[in-house]
Structures are given as structure tokens and as C-alpha cells.
C-alpha atoms as a PDB file:
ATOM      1  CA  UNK A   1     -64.700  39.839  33.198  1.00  0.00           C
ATOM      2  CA  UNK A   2     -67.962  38.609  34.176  1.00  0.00           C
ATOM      3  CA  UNK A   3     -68.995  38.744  38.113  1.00  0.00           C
ATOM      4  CA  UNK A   4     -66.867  36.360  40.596  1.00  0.00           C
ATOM      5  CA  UNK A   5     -69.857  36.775  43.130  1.00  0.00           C
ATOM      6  CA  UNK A   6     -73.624  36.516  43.760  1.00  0.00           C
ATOM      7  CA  UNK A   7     -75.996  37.521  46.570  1.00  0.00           C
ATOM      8  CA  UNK A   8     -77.936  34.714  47.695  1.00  0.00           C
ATOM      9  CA  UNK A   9     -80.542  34.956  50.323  1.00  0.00           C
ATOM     10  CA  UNK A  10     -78.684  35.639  53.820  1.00  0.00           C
ATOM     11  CA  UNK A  11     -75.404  36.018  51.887  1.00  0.00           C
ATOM     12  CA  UNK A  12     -72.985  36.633  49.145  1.00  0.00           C
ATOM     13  CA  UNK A  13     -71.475  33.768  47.486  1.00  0.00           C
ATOM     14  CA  UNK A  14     -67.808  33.945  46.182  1.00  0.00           C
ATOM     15  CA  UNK A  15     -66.159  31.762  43.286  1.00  0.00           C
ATOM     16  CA  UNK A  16     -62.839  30.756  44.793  1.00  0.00           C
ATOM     17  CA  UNK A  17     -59.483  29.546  42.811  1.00  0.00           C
ATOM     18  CA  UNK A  18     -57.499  27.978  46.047  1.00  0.00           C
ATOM     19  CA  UNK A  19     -53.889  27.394  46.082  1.00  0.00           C
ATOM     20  CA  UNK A  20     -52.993  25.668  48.990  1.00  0.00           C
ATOM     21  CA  UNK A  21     -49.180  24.749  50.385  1.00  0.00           C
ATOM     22  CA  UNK A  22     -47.810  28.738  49.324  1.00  0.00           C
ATOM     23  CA  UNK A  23     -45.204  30.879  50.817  1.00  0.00           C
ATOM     24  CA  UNK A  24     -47.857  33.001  52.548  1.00  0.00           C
ATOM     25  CA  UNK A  25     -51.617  33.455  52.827  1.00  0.00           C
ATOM     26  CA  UNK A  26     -52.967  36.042  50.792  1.00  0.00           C
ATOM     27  CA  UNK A  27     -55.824  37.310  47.928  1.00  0.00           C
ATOM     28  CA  UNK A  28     -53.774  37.693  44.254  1.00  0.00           C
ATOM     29  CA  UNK A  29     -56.502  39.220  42.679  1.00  0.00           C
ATOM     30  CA  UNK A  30     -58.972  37.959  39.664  1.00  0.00           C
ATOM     31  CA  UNK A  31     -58.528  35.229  37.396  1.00  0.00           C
ATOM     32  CA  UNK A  32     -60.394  33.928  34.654  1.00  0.00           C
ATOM     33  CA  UNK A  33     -59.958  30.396  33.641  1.00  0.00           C
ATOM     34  CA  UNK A  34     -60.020  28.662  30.510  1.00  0.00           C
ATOM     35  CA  UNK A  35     -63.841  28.170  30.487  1.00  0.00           C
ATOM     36  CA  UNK A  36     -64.003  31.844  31.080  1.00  0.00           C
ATOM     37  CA  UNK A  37     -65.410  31.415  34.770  1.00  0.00           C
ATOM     38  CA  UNK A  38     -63.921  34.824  36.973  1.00  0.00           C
ATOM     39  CA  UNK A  39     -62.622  33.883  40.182  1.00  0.00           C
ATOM     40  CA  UNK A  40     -61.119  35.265  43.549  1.00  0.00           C
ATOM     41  CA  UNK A  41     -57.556  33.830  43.804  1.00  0.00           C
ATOM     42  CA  UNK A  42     -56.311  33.025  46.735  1.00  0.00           C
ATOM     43  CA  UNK A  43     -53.689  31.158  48.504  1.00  0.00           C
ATOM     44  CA  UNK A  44     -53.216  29.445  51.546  1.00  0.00           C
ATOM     45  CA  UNK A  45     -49.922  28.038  53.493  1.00  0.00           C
ATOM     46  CA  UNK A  46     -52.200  25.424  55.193  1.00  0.00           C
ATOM     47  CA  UNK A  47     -51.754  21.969  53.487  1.00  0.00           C
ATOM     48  CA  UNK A  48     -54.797  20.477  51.458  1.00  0.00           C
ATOM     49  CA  UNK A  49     -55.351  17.898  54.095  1.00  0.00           C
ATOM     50  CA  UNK A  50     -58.279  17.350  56.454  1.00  0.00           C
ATOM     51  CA  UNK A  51     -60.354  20.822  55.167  1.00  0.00           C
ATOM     52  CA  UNK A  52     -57.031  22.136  57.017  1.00  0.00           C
ATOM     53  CA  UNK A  53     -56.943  24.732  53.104  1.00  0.00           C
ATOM     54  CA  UNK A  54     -60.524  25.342  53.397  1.00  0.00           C
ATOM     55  CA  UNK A  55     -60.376  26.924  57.266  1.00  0.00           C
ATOM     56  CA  UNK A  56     -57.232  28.599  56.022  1.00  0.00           C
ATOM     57  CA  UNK A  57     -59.392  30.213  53.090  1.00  0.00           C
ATOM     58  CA  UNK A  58     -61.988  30.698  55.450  1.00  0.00           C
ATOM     59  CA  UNK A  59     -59.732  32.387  58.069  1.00  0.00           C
ATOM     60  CA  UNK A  60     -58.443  34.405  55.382  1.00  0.00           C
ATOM     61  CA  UNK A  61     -61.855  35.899  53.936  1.00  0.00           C
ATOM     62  CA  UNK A  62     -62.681  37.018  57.251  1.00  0.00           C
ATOM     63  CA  UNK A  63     -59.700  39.029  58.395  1.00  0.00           C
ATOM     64  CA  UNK A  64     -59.896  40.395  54.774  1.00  0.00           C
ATOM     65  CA  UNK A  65     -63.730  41.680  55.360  1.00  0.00           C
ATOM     66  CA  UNK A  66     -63.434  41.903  59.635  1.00  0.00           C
ATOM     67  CA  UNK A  67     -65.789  39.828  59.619  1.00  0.00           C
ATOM     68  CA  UNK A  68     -66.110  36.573  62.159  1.00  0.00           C
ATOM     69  CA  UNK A  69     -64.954  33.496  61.114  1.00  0.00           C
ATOM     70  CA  UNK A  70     -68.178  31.932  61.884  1.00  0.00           C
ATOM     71  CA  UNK A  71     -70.166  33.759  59.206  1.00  0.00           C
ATOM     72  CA  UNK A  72     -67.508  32.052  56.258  1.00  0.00           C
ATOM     73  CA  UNK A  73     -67.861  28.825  55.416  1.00  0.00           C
ATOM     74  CA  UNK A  74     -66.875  26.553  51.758  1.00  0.00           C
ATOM     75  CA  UNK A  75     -69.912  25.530  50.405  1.00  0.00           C
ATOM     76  CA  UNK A  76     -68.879  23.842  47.425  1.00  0.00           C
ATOM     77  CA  UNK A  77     -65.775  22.389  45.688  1.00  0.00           C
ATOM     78  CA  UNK A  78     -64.206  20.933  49.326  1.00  0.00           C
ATOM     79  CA  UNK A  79     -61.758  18.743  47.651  1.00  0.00           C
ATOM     80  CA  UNK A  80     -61.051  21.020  44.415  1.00  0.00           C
ATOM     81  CA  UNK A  81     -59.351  23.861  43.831  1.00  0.00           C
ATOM     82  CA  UNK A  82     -62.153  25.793  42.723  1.00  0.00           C
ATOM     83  CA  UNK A  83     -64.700  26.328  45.334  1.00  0.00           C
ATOM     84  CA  UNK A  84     -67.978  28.486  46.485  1.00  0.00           C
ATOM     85  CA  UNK A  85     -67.632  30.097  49.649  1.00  0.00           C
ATOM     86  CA  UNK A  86     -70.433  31.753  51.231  1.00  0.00           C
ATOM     87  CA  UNK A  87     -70.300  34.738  53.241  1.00  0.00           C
ATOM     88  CA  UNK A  88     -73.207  34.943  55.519  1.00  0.00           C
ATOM     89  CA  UNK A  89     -74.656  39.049  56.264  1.00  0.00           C
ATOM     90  CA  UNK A  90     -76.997  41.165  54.197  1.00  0.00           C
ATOM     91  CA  UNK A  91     -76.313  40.720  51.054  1.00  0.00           C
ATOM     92  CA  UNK A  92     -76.058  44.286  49.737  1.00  0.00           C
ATOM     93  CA  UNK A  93     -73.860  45.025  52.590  1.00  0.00           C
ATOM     94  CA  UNK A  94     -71.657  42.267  51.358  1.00  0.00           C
ATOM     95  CA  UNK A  95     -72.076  43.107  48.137  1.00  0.00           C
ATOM     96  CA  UNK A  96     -70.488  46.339  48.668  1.00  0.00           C
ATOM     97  CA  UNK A  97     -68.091  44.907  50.315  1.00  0.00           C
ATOM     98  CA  UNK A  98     -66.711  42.658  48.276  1.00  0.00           C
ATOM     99  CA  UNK A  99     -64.496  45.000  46.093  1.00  0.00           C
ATOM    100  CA  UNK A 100     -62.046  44.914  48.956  1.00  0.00           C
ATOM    101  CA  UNK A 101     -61.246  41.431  48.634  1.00  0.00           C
ATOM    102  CA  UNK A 102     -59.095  42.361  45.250  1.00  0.00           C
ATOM    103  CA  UNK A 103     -58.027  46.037  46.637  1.00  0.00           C
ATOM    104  CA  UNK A 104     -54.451  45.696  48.290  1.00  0.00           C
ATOM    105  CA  UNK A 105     -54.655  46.445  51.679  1.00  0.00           C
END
């Protein structure tokens, strides 16, 4: 599987697969779709309806890393499923980091 993340100038940015409306929030892992794009899936309970998903996400990706909400934001894909979420920090910090987004906690 090719890499679900970048580091971008003040940041990392993640590919996201969002399922919003679940049972619980949480990070499932990797998945690779059809086009053979890797991406971190996630789910949400927060409905898909006005960004409400997106701060879930957001919210999520923070208390994952410890990081403050403030420095996660979507970027891209705000009314899809698959979205870019960047992760504002030193990027080889982040970088490093990363790997505990798909290690259970």
C-alpha cells in the first residue's frame, strides 16, 4: 500500500475515507479503494450535516495524536467522503507520528 500521508510545509496532510452517522467514533485502520488510493478510515457518529462530520473527524484526529483541535482542520473533500485533512506541527514530528493513527490504542 502506497503512503496515506504527506508532509507539506507547516504540516502533514492525511487522505481521509469518512463514514459519518456510525455506532461510535473511531479510526478502522487502512483502506485502499478501487483506484488504488490508501486511506485513513474513519468514522464519525456526527451526522453529515452543516461540517457537523468534518469537526467530528477533526475532534477525532486530535484526541488520537493529543494534539489541539485547533491545529486539525479538512482541507479538501468537505462534502465527500474522501477528504484531506491537514495536521498543522513540524512535519517530521508528525510524520512520526502518524503510525499511531492505525495502532489500536
Amino acid at each position: 500500500m502506497s503512503k496515506w500521508f504527506k508532509t507539506v510545509d507547516g504540516g502533514l496532510d492525511v487522505a481521509v475515507r469518512l463514514t459519518p452517522s456510525a455506532a461510535s467514533d473511531a479510526i478502522d485502520g487502512l483502506v485502499e479503494d478501487a483506484a488504488g488510493i490508501v486511506r485513513l478510515k474513519a468514522r464519525v457518529r456526527a451526522v453529515p450535516e452543516k461540517s457537523k462530520a468534518n469537526r467530528a473527524l477533526e475532534v477525532l484526529i486530535a484526541k488520537r495524536l493529543r494534539l489541539p483541535k485547533s491545529t486539525i482542520r479538512v482541507i479538501s473533500g468537505e462534502t465527500s467522503r474522501n477528504k484531506i485533512v491537514r495536521i498543522g506541527g513540524d512535519p517530521k514530528d508528525l510524520a512520526a507520528a502518524a503510525a499511531a493513527l492505525v495502532e489500536i490504542p
